[in-house]
Each structure stands twice: as structure tokens, then as C-alpha cells.
PDB file of N, CA and C in Angstrom:
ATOM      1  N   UNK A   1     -55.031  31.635-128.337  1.00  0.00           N
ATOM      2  CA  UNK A   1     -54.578  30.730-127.300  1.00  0.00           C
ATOM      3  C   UNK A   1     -54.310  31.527-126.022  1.00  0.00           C
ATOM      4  N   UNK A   2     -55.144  31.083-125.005  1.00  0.00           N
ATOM      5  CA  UNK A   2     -54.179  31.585-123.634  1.00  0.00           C
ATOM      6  C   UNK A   2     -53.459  31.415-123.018  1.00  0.00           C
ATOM      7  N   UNK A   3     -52.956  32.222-122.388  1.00  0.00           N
ATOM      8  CA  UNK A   3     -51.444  32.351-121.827  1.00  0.00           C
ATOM      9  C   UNK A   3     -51.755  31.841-120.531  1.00  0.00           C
ATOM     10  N   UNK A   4     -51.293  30.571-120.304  1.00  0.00           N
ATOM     11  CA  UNK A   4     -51.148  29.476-119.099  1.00  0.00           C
ATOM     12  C   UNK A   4     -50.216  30.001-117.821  1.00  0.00           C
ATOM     13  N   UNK A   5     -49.441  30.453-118.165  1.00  0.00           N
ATOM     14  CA  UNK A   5     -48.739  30.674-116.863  1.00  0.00           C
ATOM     15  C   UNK A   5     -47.635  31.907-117.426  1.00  0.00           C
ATOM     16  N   UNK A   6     -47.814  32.885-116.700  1.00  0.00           N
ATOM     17  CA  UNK A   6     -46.092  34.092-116.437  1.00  0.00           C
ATOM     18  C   UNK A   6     -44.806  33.580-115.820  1.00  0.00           C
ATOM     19  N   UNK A   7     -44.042  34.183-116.112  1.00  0.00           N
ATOM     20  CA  UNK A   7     -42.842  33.436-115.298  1.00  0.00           C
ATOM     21  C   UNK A   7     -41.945  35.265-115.256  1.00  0.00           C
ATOM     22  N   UNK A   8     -41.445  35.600-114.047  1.00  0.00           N
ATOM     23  CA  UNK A   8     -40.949  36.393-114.202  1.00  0.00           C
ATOM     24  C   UNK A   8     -39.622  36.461-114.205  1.00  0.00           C
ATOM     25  N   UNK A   9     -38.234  36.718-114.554  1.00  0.00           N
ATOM     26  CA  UNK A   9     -36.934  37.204-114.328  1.00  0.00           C
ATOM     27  C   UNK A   9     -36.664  38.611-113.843  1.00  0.00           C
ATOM     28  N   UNK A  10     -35.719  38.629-112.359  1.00  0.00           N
ATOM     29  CA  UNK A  10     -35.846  39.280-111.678  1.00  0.00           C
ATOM     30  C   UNK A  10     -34.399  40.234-111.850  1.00  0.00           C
ATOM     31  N   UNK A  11     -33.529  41.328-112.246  1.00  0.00           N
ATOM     32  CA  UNK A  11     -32.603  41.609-112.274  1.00  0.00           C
ATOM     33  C   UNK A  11     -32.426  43.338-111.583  1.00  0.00           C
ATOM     34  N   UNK A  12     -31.551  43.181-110.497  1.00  0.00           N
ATOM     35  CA  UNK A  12     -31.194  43.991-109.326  1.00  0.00           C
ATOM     36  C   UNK A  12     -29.629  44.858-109.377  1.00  0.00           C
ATOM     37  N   UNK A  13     -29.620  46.066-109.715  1.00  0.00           N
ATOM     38  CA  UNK A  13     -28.213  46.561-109.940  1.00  0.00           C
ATOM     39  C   UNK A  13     -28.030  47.540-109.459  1.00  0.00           C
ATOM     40  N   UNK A  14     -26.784  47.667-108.172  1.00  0.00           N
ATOM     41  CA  UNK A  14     -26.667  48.188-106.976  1.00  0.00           C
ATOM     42  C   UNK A  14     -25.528  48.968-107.669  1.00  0.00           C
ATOM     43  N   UNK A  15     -25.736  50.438-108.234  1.00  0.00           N
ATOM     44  CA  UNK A  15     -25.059  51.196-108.366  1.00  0.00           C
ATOM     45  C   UNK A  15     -24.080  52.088-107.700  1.00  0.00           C
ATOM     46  N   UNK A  16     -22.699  52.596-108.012  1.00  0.00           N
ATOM     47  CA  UNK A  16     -22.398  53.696-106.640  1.00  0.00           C
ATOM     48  C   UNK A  16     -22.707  55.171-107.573  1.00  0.00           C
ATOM     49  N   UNK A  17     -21.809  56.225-106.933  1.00  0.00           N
ATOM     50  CA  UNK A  17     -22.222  57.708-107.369  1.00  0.00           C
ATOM     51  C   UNK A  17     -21.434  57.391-108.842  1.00  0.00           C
ATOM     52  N   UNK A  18     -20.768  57.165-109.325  1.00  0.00           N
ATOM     53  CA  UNK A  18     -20.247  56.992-110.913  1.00  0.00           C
ATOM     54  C   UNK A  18     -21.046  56.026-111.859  1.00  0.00           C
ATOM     55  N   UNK A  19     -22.328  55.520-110.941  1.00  0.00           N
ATOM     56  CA  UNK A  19     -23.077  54.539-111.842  1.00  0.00           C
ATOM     57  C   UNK A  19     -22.468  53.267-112.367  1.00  0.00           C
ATOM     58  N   UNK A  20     -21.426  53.232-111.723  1.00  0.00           N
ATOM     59  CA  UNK A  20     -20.477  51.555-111.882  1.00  0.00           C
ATOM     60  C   UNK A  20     -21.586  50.797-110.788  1.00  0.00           C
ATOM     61  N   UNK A  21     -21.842  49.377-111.553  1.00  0.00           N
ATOM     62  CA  UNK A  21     -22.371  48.316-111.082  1.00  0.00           C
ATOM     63  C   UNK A  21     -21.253  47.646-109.317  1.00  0.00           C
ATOM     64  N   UNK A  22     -21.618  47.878-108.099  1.00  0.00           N
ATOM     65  CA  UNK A  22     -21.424  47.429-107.102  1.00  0.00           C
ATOM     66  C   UNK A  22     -22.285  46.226-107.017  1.00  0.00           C
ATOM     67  N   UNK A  23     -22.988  45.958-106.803  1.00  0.00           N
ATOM     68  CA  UNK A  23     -23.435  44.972-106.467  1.00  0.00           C
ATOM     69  C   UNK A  23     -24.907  43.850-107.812  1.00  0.00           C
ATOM     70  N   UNK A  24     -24.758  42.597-108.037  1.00  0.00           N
ATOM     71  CA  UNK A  24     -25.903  42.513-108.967  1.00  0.00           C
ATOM     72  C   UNK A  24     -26.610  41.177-108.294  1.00  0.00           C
ATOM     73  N   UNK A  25     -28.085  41.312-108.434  1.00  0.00           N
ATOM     74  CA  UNK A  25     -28.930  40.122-108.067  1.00  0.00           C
ATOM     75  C   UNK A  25     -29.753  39.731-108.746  1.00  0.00           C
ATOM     76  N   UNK A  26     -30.214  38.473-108.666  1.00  0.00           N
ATOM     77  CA  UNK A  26     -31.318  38.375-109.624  1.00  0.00           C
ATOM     78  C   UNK A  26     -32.454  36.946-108.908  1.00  0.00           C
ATOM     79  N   UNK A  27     -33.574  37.309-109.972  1.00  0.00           N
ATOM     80  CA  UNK A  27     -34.368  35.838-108.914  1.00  0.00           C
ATOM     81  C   UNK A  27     -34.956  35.712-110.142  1.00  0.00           C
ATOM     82  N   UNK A  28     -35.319  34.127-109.924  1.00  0.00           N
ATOM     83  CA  UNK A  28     -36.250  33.247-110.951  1.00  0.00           C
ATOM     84  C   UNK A  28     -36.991  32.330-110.368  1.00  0.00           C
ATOM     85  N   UNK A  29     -38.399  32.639-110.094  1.00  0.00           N
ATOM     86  CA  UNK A  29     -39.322  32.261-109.365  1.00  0.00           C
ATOM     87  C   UNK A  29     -39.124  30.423-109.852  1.00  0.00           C
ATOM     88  N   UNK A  30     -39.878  30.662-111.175  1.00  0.00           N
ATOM     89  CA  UNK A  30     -39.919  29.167-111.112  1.00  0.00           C
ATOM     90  C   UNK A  30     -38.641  28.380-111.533  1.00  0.00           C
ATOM     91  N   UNK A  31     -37.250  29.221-111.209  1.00  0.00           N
ATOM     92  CA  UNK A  31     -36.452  28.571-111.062  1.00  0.00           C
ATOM     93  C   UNK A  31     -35.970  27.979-109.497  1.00  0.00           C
ATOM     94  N   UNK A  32     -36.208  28.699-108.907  1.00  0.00           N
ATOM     95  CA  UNK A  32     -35.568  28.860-107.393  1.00  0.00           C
ATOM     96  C   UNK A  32     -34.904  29.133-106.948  1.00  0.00           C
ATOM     97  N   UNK A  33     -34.817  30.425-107.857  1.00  0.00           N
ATOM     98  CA  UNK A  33     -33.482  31.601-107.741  1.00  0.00           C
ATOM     99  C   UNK A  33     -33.955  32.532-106.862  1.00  0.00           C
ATOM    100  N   UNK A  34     -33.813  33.150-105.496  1.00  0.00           N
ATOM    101  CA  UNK A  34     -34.937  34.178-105.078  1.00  0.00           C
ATOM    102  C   UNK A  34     -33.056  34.805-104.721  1.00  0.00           C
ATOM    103  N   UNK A  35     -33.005  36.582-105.286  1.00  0.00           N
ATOM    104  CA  UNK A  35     -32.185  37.190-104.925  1.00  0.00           C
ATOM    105  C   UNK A  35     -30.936  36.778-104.735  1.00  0.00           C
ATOM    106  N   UNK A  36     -30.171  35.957-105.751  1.00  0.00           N
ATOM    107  CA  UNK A  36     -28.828  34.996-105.606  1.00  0.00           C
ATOM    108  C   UNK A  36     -28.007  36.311-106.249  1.00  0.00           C
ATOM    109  N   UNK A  37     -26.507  36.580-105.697  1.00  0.00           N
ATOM    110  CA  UNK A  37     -25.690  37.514-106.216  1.00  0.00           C
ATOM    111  C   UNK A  37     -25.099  36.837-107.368  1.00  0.00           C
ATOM    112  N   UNK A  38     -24.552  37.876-108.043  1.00  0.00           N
ATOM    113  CA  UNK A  38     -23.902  37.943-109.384  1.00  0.00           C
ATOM    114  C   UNK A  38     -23.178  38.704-109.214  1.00  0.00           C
ATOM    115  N   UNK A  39     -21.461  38.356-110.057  1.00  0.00           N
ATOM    116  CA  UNK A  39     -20.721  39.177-110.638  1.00  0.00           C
ATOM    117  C   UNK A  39     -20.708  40.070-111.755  1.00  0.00           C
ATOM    118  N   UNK A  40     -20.867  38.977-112.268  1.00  0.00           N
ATOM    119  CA  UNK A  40     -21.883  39.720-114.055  1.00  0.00           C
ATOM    120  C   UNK A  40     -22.288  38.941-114.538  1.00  0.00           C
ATOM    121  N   UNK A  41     -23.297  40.171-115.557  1.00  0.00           N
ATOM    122  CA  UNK A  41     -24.694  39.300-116.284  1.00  0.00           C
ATOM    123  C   UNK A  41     -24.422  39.572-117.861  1.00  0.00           C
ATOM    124  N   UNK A  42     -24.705  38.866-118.854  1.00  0.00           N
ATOM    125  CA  UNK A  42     -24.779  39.404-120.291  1.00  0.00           C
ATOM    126  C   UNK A  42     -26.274  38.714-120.580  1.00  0.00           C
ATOM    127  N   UNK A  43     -26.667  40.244-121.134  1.00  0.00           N
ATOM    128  CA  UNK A  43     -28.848  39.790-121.018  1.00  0.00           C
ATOM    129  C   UNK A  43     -28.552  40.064-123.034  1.00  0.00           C
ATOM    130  N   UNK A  44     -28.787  39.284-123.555  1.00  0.00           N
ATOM    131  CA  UNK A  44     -29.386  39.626-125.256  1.00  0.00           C
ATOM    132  C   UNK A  44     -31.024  39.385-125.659  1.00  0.00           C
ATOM    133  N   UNK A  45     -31.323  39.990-125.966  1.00  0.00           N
ATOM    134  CA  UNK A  45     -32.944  39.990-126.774  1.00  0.00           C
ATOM    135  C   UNK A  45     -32.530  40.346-128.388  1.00  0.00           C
ATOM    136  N   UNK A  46     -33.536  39.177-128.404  1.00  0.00           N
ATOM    137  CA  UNK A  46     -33.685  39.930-129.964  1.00  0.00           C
ATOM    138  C   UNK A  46     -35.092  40.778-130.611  1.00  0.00           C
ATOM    139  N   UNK A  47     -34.525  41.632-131.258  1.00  0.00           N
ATOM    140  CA  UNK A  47     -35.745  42.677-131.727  1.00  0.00           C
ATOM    141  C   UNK A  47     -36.248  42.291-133.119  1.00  0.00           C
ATOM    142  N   UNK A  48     -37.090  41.967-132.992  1.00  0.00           N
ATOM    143  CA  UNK A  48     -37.677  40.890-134.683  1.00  0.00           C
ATOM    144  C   UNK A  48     -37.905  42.189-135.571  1.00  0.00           C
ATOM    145  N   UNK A  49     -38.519  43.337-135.027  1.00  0.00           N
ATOM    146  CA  UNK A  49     -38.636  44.376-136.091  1.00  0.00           C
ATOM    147  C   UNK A  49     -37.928  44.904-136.584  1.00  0.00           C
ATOM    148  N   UNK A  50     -37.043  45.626-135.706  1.00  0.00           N
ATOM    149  CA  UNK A  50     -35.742  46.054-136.209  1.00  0.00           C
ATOM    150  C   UNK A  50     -34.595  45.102-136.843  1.00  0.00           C
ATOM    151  N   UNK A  51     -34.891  43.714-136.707  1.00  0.00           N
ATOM    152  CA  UNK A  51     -33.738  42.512-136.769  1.00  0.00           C
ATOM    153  C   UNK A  51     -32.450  42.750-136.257  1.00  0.00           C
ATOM    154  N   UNK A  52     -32.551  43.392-135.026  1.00  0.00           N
ATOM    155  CA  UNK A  52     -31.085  43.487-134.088  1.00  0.00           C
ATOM    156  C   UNK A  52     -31.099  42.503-132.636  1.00  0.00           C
ATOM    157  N   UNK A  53     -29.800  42.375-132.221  1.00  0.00           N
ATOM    158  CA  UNK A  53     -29.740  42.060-130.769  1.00  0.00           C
ATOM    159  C   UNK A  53     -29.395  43.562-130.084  1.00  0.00           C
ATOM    160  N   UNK A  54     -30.296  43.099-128.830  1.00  0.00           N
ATOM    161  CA  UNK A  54     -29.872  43.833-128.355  1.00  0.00           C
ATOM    162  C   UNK A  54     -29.377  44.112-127.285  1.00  0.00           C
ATOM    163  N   UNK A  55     -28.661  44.264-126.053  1.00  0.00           N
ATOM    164  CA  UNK A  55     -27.963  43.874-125.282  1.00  0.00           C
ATOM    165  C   UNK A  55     -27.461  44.467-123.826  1.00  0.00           C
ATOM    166  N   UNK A  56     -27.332  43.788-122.633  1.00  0.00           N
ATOM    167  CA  UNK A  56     -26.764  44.959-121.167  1.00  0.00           C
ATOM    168  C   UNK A  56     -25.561  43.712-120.886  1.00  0.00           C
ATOM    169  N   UNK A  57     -24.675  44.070-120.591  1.00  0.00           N
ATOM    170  CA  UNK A  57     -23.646  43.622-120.467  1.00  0.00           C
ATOM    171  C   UNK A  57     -22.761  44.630-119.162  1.00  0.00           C
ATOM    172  N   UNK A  58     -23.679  44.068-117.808  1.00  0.00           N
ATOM    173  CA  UNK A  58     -22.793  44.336-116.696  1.00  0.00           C
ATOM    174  C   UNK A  58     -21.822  43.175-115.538  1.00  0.00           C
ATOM    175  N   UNK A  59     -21.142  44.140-114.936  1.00  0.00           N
ATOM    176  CA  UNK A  59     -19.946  42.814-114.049  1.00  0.00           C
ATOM    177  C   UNK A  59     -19.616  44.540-112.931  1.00  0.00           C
ATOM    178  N   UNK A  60     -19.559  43.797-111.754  1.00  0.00           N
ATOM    179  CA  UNK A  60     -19.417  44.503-110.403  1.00  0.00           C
ATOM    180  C   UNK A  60     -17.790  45.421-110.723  1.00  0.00           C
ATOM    181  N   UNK A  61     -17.381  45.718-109.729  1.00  0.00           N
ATOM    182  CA  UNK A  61     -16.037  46.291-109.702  1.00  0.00           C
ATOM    183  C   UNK A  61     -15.256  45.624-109.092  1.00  0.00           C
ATOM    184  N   UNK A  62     -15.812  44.678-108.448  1.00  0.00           N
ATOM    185  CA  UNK A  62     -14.729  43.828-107.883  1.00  0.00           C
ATOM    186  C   UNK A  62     -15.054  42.022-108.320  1.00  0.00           C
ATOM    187  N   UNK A  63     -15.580  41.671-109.900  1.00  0.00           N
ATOM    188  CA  UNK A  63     -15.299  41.148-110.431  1.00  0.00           C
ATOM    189  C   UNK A  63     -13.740  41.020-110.988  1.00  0.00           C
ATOM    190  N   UNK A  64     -13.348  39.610-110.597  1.00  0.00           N
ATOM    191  CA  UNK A  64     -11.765  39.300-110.762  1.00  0.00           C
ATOM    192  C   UNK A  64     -11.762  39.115-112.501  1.00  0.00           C
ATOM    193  N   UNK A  65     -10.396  39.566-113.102  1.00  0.00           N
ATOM    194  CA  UNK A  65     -10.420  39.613-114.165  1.00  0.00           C
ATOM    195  C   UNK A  65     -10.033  37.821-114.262  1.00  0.00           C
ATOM    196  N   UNK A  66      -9.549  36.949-113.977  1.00  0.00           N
ATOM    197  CA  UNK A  66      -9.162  35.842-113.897  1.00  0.00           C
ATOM    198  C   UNK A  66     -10.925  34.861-114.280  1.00  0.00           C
ATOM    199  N   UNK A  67     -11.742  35.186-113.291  1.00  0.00           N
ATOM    200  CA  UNK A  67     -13.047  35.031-113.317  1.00  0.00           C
ATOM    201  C   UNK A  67     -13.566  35.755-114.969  1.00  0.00           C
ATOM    202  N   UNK A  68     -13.175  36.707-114.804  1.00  0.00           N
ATOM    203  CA  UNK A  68     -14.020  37.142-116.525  1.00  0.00           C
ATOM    204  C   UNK A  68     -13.552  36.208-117.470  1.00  0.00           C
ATOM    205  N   UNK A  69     -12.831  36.103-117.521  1.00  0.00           N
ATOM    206  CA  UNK A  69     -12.122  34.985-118.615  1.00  0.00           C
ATOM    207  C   UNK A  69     -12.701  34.107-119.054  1.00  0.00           C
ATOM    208  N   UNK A  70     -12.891  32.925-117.837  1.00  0.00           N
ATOM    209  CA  UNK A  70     -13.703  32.090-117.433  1.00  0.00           C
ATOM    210  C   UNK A  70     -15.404  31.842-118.051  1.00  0.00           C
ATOM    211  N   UNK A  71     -15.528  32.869-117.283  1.00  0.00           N
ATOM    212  CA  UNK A  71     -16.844  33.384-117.188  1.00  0.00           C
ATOM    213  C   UNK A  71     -17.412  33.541-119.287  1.00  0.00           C
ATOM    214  N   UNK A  72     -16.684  34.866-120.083  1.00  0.00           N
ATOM    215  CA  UNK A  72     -16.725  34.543-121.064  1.00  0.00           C
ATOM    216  C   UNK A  72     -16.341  33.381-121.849  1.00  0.00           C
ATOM    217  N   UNK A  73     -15.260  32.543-121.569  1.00  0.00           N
ATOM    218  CA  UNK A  73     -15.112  31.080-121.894  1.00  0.00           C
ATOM    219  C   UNK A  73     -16.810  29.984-121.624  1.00  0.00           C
ATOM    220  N   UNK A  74     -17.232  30.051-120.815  1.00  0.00           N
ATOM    221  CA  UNK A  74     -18.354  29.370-120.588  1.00  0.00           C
ATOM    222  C   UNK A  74     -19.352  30.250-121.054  1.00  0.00           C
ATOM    223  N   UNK A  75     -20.068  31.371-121.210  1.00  0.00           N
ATOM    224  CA  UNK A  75     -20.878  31.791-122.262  1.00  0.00           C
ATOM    225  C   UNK A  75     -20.583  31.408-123.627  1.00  0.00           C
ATOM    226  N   UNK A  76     -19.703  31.280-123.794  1.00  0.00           N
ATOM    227  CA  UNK A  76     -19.440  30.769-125.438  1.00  0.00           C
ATOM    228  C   UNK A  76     -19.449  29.374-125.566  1.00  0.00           C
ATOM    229  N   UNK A  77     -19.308  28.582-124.614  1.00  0.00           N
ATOM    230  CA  UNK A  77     -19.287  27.290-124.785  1.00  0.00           C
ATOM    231  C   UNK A  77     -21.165  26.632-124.814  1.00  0.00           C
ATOM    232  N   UNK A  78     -21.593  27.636-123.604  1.00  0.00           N
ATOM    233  CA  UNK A  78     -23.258  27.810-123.857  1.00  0.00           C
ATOM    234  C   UNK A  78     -23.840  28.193-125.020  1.00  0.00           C
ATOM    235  N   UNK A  79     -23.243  29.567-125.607  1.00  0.00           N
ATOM    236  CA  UNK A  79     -24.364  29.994-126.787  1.00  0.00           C
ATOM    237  C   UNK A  79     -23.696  28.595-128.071  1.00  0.00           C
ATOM    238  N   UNK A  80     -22.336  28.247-127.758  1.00  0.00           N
ATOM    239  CA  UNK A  80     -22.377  27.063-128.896  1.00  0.00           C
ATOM    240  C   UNK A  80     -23.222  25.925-128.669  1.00  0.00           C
ATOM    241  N   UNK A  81     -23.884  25.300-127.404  1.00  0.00           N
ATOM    242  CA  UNK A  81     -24.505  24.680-127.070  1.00  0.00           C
ATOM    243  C   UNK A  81     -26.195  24.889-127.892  1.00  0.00           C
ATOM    244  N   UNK A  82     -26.404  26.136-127.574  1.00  0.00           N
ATOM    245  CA  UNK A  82     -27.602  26.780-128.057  1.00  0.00           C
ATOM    246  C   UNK A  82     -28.271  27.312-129.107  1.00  0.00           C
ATOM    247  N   UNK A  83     -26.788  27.181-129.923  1.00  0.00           N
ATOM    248  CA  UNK A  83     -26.604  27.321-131.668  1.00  0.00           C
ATOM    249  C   UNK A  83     -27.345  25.947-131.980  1.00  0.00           C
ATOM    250  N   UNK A  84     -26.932  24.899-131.543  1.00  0.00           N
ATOM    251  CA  UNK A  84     -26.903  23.870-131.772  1.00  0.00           C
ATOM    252  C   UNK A  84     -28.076  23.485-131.914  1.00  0.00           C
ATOM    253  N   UNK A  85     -28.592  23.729-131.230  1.00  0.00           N
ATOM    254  CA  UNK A  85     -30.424  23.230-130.520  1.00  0.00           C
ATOM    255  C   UNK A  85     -31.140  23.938-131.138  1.00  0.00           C
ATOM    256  N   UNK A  86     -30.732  25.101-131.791  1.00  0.00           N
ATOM    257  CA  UNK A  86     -31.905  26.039-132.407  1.00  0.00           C
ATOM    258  C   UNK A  86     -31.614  25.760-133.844  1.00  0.00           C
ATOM    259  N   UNK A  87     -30.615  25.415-134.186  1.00  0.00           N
ATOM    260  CA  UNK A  87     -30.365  25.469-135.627  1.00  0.00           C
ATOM    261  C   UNK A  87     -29.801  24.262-136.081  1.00  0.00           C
ATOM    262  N   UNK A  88     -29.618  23.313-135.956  1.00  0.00           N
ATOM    263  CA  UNK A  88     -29.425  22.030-135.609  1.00  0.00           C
ATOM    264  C   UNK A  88     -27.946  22.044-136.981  1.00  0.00           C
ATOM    265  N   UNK A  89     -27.007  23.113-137.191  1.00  0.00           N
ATOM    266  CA  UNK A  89     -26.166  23.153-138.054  1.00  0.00           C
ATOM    267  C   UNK A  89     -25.185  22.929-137.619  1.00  0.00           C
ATOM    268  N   UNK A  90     -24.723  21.472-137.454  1.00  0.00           N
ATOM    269  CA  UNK A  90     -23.351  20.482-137.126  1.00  0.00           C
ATOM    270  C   UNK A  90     -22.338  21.322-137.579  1.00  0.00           C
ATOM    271  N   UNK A  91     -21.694  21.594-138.686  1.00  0.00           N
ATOM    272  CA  UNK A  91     -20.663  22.204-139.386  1.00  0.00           C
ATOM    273  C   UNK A  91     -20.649  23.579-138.358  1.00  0.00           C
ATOM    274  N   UNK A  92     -21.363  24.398-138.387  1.00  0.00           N
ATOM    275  CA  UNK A  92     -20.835  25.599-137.837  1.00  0.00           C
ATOM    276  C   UNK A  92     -20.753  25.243-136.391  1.00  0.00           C
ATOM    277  N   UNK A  93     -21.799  24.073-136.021  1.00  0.00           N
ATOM    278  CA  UNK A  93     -21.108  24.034-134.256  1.00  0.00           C
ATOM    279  C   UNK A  93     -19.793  23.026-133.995  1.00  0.00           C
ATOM    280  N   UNK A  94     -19.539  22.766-134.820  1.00  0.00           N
ATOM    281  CA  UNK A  94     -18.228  21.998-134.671  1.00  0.00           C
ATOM    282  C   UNK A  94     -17.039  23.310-134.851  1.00  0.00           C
ATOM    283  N   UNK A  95     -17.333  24.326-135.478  1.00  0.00           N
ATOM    284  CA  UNK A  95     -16.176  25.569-135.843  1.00  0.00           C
ATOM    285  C   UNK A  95     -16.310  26.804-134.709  1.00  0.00           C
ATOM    286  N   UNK A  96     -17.623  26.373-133.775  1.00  0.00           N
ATOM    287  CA  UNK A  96     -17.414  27.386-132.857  1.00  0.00           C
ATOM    288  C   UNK A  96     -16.930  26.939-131.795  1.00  0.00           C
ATOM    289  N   UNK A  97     -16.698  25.068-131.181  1.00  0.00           N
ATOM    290  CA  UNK A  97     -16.151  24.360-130.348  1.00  0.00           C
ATOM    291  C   UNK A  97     -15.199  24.440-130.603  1.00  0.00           C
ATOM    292  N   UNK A  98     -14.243  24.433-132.021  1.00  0.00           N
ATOM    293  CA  UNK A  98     -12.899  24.742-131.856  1.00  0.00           C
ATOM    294  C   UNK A  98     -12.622  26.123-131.375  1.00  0.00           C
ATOM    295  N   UNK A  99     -13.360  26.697-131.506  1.00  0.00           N
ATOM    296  CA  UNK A  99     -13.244  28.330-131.357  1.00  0.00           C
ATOM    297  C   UNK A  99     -12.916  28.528-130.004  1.00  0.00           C
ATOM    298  N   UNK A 100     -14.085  27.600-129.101  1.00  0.00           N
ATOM    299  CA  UNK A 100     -13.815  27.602-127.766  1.00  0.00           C
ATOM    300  C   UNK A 100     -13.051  26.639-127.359  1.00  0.00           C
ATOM    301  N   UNK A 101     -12.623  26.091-127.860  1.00  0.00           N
ATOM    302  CA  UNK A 101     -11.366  25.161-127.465  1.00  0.00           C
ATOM    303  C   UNK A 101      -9.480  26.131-127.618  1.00  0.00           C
ATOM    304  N   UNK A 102     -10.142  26.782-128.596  1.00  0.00           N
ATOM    305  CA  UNK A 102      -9.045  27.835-129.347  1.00  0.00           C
ATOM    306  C   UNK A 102      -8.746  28.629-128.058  1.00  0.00           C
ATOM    307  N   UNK A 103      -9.924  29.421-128.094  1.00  0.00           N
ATOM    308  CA  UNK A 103      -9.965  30.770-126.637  1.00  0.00           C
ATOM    309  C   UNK A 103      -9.570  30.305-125.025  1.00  0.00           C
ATOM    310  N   UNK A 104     -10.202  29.034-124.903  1.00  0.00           N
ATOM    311  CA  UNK A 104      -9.816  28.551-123.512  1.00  0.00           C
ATOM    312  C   UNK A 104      -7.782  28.042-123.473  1.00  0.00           C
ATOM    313  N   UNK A 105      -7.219  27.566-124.458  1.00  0.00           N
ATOM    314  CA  UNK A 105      -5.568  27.369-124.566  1.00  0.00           C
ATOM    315  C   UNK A 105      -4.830  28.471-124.419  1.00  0.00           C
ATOM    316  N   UNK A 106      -5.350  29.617-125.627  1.00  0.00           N
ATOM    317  CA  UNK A 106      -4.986  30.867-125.127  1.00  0.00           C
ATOM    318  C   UNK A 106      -5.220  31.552-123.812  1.00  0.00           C
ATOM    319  N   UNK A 107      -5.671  31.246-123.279  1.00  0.00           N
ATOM    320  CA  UNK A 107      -6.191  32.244-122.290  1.00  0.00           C
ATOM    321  C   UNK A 107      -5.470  31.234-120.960  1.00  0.00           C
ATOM    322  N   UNK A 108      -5.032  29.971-121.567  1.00  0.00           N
ATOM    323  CA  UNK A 108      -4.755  28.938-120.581  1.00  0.00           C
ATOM    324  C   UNK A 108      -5.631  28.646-119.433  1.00  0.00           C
ATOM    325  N   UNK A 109      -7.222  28.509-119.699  1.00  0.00           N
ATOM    326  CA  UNK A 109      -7.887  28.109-118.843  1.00  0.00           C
ATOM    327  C   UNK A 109      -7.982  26.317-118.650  1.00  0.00           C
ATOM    328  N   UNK A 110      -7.492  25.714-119.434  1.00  0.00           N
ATOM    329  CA  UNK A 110      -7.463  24.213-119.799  1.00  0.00           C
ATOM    330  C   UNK A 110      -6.687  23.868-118.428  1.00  0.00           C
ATOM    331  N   UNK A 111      -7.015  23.130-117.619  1.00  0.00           N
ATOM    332  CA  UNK A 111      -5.838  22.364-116.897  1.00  0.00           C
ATOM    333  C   UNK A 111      -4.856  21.304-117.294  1.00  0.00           C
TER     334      UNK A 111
END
């Protein structure tokens, strides 16, 4: 079968002399992302041969810790979203919504 169309993801990381992430960008053509800033990114692949994830997990220096919180609160509320859709297993996505229902009280992000 041929391959109809590429799509590229674009990711930009503006280092200083200690190699701490200053600045991050990224673009997605056929999204209509061209060079939009970021605080932080968490990128996972999975490696089918090895059967690992594998993972870059950067955030600027002047990412607010108030914002990280957040920020990990809504990745988890996504990958439970995405559990969902790939594996269509009700029971465990109902135990990771409490999970994130759990993490967001603690953390008192709930209004």
C-alpha cells in the first residue's frame, strides 16, 4: 500500500549553557500549528521491539509550578480519555477518572 500523505511534527528546544530547556516550540503543518510556544512537552513512543515506552519529558525554567500541576492533571485526564478509545476497557477507565478526580482534590485544582 502507498503512503498517501506525510505529516510532519515539528519540536524546537532553546537551550542555555547548563542545557536547561529556555525556551520550547513546536509546529504541526496539517494542524495549523506553525512555531506556537510551549512550556512543556511530554513526547512517549512506543518501541514494539523492545516492548518499552519511551520518553522526553521537557518544561522551560520559568514554567510556573502552579501550571505543572495543572498541566499534569490534564495529561492524565487525556491519556484516560485515550485508554478508553484504544482499549475500549470501561472498568479500568472508570478507576483512572477517579484517579484523576483523586489527584485534581489533592492538589486542589477543583474550583
Amino acid at each position: 500500500m502507498a503512503v498517501a500523505h506525510t505529516s510532519e511534527i515539528k519540536l524546537t528546544v532553546e537551550l542555555d549553557e547548563n542545557r536547561v530547556p529556555e525556551a520550547l516550540h513546536w509546529s504541526a503543518e496539517d494542524g495549523g500549528i506553525e512555531n506556537e510556544e510551549a512550556k512543556a512537552m511530554m513526547l512517549s513512543v512506543w518501541d514494539s521491539k523492545n516492548k518499552e515506552s519511551l520518553k522526553i519529558d521537557l518544561w522551560t525554567k520559568d514554567m510556573p509550578v502552579d501550571e505543572m500541576k495543572i498541566f499534569f492533571h490534564q495529561t492524565l485526564v487525556t491519556m484516560t480519555d485515550t485508554f478508553m478509545k484504544a482499549t475500549q476497557d470501561e472498568k479500568m477507565t472508570a478507576t483512572m477518572k477517579d484517579f484523576c478526580d483523586y489527584f485534581a482534590e489533592k492538589l486542589e485544582l477543583k474550583q
